[in-house]
N, C-alpha and C. Protein backbone atom coordinates (compact mmCIF):
# COMPACT_ATOMS: atom_id res chain seq x y z
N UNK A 1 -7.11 18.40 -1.24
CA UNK A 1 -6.41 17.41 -0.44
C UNK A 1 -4.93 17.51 -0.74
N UNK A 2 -4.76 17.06 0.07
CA UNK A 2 -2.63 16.71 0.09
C UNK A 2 -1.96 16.34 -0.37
N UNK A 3 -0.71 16.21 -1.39
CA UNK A 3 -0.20 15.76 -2.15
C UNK A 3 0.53 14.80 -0.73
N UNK A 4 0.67 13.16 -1.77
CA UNK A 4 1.03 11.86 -1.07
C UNK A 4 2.56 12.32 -0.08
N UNK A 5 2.85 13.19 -0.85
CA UNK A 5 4.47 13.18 0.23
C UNK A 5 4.26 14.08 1.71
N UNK A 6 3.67 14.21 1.53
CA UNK A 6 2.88 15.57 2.94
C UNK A 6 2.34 14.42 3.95
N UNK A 7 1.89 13.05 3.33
CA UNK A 7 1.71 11.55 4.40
C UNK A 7 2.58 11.24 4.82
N UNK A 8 3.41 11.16 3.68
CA UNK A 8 4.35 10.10 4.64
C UNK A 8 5.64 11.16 5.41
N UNK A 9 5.51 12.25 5.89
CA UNK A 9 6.06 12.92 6.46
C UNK A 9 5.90 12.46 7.99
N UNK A 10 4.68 11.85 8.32
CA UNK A 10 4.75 11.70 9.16
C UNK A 10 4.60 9.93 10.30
N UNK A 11 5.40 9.65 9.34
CA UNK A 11 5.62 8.00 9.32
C UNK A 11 6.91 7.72 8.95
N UNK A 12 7.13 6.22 9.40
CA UNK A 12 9.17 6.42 9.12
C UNK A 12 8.65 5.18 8.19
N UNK A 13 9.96 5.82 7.58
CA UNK A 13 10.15 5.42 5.83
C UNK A 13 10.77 3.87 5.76
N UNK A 14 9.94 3.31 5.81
CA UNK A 14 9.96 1.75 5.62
C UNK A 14 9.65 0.99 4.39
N UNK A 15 10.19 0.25 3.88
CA UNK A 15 9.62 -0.20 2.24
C UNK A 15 9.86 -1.93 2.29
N UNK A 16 8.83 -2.43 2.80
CA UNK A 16 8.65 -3.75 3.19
C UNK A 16 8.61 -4.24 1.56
N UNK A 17 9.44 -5.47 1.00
CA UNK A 17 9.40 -5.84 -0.39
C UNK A 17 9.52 -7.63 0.72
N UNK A 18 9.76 -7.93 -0.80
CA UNK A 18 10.25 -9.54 -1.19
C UNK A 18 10.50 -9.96 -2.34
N UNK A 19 11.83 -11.03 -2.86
CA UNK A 19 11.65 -11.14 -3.94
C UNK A 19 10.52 -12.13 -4.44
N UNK A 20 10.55 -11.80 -6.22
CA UNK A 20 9.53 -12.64 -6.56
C UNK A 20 10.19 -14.50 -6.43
N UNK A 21 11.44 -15.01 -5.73
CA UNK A 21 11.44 -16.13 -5.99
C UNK A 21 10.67 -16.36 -4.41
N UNK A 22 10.69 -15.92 -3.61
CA UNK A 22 10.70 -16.32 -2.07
C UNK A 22 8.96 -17.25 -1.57
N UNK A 23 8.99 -18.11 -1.05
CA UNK A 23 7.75 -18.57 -0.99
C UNK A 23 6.74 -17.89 -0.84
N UNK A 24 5.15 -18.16 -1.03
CA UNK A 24 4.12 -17.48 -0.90
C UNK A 24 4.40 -17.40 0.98
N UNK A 25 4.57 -18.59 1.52
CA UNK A 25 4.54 -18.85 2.99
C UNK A 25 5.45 -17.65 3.73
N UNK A 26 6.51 -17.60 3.05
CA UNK A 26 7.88 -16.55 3.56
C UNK A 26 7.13 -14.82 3.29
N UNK A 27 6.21 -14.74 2.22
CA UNK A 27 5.29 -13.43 1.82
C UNK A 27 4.48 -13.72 3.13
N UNK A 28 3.71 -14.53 3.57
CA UNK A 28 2.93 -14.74 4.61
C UNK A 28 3.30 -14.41 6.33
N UNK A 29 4.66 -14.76 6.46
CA UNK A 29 5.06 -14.41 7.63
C UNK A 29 5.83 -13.08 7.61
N UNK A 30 6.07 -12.82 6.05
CA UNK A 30 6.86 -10.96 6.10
C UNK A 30 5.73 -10.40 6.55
N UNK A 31 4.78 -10.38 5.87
CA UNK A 31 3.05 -9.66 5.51
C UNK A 31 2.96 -9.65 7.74
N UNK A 32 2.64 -11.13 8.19
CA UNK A 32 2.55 -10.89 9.39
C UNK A 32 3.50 -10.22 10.53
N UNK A 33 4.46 -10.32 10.44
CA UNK A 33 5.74 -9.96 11.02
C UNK A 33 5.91 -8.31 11.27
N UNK A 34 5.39 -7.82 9.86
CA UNK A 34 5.80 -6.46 9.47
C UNK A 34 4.37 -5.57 9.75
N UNK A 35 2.72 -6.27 9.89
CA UNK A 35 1.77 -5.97 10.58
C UNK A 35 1.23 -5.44 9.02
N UNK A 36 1.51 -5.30 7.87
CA UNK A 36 1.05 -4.89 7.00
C UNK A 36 0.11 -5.92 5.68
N UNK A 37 -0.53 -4.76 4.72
CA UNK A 37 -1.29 -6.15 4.37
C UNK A 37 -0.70 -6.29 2.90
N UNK A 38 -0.03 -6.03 2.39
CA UNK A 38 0.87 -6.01 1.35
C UNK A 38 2.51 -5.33 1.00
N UNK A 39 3.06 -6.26 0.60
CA UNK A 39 4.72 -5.76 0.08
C UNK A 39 4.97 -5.73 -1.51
N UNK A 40 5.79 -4.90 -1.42
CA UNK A 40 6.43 -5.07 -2.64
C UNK A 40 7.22 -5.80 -3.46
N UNK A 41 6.93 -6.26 -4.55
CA UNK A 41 8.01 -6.98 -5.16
C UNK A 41 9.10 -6.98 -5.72
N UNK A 42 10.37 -7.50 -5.46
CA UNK A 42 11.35 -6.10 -6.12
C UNK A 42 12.35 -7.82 -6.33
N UNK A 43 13.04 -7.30 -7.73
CA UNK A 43 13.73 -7.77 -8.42
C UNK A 43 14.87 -7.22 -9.08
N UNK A 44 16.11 -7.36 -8.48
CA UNK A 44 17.45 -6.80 -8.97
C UNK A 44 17.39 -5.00 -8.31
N UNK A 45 16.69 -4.57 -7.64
CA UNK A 45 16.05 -2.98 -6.87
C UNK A 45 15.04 -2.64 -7.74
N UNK A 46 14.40 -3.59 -8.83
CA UNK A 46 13.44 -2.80 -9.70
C UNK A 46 12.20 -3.58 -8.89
N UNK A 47 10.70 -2.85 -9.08
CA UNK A 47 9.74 -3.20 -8.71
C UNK A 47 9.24 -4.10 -9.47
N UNK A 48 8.26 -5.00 -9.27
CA UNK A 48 8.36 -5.86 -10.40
C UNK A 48 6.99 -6.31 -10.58
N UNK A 49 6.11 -5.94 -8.87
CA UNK A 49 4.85 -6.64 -8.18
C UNK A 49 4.62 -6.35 -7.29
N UNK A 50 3.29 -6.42 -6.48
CA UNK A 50 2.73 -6.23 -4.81
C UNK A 50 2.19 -7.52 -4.75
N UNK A 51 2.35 -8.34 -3.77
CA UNK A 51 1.82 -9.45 -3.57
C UNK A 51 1.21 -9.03 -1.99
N UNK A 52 -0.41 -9.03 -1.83
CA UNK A 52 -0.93 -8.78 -0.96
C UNK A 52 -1.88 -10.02 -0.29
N UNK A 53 -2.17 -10.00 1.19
CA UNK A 53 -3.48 -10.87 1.85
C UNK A 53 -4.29 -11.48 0.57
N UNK A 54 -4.68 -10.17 -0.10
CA UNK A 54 -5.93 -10.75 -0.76
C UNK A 54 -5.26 -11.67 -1.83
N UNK A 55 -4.43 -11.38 -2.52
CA UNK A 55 -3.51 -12.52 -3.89
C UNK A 55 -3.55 -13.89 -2.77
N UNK A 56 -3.34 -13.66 -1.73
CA UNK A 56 -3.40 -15.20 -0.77
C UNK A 56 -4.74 -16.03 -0.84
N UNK A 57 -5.32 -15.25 -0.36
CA UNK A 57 -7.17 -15.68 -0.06
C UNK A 57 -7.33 -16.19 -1.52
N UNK A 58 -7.38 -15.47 -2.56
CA UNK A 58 -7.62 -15.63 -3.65
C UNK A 58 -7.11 -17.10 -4.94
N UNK A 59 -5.54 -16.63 -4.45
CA UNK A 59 -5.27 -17.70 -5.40
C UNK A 59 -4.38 -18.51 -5.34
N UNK A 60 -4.20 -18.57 -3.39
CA UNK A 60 -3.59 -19.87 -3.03
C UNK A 60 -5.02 -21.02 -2.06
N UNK A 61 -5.25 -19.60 -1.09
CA UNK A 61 -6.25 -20.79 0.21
C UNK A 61 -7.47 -21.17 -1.03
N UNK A 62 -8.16 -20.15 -1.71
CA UNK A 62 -9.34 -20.60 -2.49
C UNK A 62 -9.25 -21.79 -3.46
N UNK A 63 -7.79 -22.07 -3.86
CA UNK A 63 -7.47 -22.65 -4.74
C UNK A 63 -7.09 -24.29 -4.49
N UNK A 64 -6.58 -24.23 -3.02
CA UNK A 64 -6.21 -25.61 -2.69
C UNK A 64 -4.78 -25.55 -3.02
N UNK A 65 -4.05 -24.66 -3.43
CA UNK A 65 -2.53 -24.64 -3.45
C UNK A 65 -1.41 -24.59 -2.29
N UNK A 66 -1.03 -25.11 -2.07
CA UNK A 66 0.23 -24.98 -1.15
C UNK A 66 1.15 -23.80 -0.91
N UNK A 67 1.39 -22.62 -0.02
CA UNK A 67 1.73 -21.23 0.31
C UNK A 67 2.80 -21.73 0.28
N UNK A 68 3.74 -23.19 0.61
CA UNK A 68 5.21 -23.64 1.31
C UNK A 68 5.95 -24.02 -0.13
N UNK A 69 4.87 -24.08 -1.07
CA UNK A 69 5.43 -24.85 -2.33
C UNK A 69 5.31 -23.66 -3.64
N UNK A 70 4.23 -22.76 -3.62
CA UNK A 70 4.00 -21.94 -4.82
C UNK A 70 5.42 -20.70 -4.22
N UNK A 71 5.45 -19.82 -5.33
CA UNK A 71 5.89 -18.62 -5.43
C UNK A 71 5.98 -17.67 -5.85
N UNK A 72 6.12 -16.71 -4.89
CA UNK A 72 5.33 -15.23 -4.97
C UNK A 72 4.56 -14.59 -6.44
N UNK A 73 6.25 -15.26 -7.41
CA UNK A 73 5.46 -14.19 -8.70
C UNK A 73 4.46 -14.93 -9.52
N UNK A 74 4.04 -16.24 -8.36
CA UNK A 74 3.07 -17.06 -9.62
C UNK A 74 1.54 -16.48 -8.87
N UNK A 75 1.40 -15.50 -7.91
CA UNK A 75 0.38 -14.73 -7.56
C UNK A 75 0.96 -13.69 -7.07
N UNK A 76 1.44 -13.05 -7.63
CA UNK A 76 1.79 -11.32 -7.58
C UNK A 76 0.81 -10.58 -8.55
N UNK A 77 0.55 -9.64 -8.20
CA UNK A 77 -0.10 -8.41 -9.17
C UNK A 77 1.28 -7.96 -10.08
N UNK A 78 1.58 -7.93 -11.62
CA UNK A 78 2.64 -8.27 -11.90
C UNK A 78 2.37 -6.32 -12.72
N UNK A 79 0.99 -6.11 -12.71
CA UNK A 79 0.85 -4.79 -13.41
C UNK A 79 0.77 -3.48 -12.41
N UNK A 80 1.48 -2.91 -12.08
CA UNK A 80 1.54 -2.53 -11.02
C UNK A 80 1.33 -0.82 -11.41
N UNK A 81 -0.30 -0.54 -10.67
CA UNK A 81 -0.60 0.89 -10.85
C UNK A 81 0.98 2.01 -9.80
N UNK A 82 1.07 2.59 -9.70
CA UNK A 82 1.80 3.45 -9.15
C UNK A 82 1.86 5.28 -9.33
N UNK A 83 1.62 5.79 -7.89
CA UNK A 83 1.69 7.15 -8.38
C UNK A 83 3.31 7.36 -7.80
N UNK A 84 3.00 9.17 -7.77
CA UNK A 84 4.32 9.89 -7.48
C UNK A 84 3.75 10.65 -6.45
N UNK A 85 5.31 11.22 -5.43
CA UNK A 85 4.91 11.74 -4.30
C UNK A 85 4.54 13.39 -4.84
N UNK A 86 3.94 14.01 -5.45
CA UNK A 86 3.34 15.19 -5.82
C UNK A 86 1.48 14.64 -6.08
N UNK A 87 1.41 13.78 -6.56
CA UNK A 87 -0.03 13.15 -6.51
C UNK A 87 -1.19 13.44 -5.14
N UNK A 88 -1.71 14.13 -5.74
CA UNK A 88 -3.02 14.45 -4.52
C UNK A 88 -4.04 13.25 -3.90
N UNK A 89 -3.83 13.04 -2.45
CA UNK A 89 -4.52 12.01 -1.85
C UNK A 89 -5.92 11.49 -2.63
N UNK A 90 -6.88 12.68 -3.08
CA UNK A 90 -8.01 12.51 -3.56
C UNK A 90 -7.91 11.70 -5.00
N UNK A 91 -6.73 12.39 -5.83
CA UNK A 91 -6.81 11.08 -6.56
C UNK A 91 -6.53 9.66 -6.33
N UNK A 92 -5.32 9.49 -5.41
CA UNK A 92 -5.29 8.17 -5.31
C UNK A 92 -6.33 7.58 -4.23
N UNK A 93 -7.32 8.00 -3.47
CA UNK A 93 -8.87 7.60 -3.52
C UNK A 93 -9.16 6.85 -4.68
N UNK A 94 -9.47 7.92 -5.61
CA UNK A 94 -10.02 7.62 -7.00
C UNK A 94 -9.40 6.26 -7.65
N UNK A 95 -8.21 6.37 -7.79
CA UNK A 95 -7.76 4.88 -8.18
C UNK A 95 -7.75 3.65 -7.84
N UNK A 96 -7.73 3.70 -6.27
CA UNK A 96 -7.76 2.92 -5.77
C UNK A 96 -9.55 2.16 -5.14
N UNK A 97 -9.97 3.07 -5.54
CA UNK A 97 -11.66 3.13 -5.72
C UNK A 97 -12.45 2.11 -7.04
N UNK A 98 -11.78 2.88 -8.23
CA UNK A 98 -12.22 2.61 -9.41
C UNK A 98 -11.36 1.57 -10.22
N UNK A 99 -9.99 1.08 -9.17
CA UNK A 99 -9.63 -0.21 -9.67
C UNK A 99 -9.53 -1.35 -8.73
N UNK A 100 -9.85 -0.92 -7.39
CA UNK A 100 -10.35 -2.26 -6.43
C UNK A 100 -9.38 -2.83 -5.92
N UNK A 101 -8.62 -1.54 -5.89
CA UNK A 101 -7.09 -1.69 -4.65
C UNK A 101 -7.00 -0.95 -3.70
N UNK A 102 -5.90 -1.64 -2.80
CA UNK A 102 -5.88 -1.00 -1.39
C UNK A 102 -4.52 -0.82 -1.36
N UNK A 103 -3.49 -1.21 -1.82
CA UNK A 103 -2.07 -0.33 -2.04
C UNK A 103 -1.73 0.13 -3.23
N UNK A 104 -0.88 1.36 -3.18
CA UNK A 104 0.20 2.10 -4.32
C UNK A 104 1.38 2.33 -3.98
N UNK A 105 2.45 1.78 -4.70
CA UNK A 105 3.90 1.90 -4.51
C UNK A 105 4.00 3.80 -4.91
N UNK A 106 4.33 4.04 -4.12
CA UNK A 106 4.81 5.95 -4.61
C UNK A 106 6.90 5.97 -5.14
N UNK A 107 6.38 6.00 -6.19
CA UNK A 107 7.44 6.02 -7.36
C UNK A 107 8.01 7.83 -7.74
N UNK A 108 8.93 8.22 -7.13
CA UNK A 108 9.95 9.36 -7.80
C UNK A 108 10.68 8.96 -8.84
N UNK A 109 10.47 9.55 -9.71
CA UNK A 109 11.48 8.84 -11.19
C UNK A 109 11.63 7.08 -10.81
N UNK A 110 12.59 6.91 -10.56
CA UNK A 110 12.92 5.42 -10.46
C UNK A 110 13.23 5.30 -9.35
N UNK A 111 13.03 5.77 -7.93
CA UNK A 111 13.55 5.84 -6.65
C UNK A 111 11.77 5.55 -6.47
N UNK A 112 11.76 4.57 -5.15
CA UNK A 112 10.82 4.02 -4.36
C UNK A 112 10.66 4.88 -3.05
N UNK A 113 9.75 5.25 -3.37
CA UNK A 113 9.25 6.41 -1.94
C UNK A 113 8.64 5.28 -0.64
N UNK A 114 7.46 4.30 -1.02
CA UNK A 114 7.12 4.40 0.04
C UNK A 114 5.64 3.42 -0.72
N UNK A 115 5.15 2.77 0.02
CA UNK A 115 3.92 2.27 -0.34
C UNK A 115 2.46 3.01 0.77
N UNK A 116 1.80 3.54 -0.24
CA UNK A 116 0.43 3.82 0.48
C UNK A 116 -0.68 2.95 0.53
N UNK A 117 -1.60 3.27 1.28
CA UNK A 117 -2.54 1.96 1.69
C UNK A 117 -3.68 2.91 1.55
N UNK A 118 -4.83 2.45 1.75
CA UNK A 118 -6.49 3.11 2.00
C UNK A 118 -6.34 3.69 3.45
N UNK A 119 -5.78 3.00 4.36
CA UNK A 119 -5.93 2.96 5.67
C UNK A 119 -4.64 4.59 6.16
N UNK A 120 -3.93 4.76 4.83
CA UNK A 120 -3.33 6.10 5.40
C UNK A 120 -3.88 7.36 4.98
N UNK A 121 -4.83 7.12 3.90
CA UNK A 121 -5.64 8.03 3.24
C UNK A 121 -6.92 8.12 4.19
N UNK A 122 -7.28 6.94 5.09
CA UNK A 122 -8.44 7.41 5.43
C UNK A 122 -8.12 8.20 6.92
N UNK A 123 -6.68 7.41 7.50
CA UNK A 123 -6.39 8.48 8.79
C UNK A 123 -6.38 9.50 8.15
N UNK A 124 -5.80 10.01 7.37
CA UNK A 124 -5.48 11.55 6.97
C UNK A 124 -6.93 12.22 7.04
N UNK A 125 -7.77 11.63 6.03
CA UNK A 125 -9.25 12.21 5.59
C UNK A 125 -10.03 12.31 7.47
N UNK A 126 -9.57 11.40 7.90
CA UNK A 126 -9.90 11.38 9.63
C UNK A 126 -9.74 12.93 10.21
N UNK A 127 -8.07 12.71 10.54
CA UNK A 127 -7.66 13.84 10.61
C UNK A 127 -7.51 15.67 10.51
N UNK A 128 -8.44 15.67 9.15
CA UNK A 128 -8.75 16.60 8.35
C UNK A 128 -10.11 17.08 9.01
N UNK A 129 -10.80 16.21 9.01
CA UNK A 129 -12.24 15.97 9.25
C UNK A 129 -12.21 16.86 10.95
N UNK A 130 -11.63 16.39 11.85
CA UNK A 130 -11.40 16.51 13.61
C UNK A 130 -10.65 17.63 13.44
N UNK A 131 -9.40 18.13 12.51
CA UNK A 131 -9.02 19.61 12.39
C UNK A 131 -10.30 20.78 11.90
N UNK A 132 -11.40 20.31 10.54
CA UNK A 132 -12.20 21.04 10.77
C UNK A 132 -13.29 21.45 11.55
N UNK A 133 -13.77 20.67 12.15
CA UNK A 133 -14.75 20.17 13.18
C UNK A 133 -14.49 21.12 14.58
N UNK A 134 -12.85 20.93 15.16
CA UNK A 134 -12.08 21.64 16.22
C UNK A 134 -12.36 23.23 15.90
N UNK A 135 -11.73 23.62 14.74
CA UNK A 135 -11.82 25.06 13.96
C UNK A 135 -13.10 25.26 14.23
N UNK A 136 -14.13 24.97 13.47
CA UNK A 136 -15.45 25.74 13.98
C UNK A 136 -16.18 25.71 15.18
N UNK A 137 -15.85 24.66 15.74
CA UNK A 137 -15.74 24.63 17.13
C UNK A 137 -15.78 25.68 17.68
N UNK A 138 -14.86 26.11 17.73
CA UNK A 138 -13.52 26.94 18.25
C UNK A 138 -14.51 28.59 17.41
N UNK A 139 -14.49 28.50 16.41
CA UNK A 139 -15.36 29.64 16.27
C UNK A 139 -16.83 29.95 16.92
N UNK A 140 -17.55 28.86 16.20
CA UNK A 140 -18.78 29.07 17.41
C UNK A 140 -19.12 29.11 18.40
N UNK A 141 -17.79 29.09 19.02
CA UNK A 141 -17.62 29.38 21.08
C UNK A 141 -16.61 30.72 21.14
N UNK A 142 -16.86 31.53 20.16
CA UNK A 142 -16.01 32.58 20.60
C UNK A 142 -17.26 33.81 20.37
C-alpha cells in the first residue's frame, strides 16, 4: 500500500483546527460547517488535541453537559497518536483499527501535513480494488 502523502495528493490541503479555549458548541458548528467529523486542536501553532463527533456523543450529549458552556480541551483527546507522510496506508489501518480511531494528524517533523480519516483510506483501498479488477478485466478480454 501507499505511503499517506501519495493521499493527500489528491485533495486540497486543508487543516480544519480550533483552539482548545473555543466552545464545545463553536467545535460543533466548525465540525458541521467544514462537513468533517473531527479537527484539530492547536494551541500557540502546536497541536495539542483532536476533538471529534464522537468526544461529543460521549462526553457532552451522554453526560447531560452543556456544548454552549463546556470547552473543547475539557473533552479533547489530549494524547494524540500521529503518523508521518512516508507512513504506509496499511499501517495506519492498523492503528487506527487496534486503537479505535478514525482520525490521524500527519505530522512532518513539526510541520502539520494534513489530517487522515478511515474514510480516505477506505476510498483509496476502493480505488485500488476497481484499478485491479479493470486490469484483469482488461486481460481476460484480450
Amino acid at each position: 500500500m501507499k505511503p499517506v502523502s501519495e493521499l493527500f495528493k489528491n485533495r486540497p490541503n486543508t487543516l480544519w483546527s480550533i483552539s482548545p479555549d473555543a466552545t464545545v458548541f463553536d467545535a460543533l458548528k466548525e465540525l458541521a460547517e467544514k462537513g468533517v467529523g473531527a479537527l484539530m486542536v492547536m494551541e500557540n501553532g502546536k497541536l495539542v488535541g483532536i476533538v471529534s463527533e464522537r468526544d461529543y456523543t460521549r462526553k457532552i450529549a451522554l453526560q447531560g453537559k452543556n456544548s454552549k458552556e463546556t470547552h473543547v480541551r475539557d473533552i479533547m483527546t489530549a494524547d494524540v497518536l500521529v503518523v508521518s507522510p512516508k507512513t504506509r496506508s496499511r499501517e495506519c489501518m492498523e492503528i487506527m483499527a487496534t486503537k479505535n480511531i478514525r482520525h490521524l494528524p500527519v505530522v512532518d517533523g513539526t510541520t502539520i501535513v494534513g489530517m487522515l480519516s478511515i474514510r480516505d483510506l477506505m476510498n483509496d483501498i476502493i480505488k485500488d480494488h476497481e484499478s485491479t479488477i479493470a486490469h484483469l478485466e482488461s486481460y481476460i478480454h484480450q
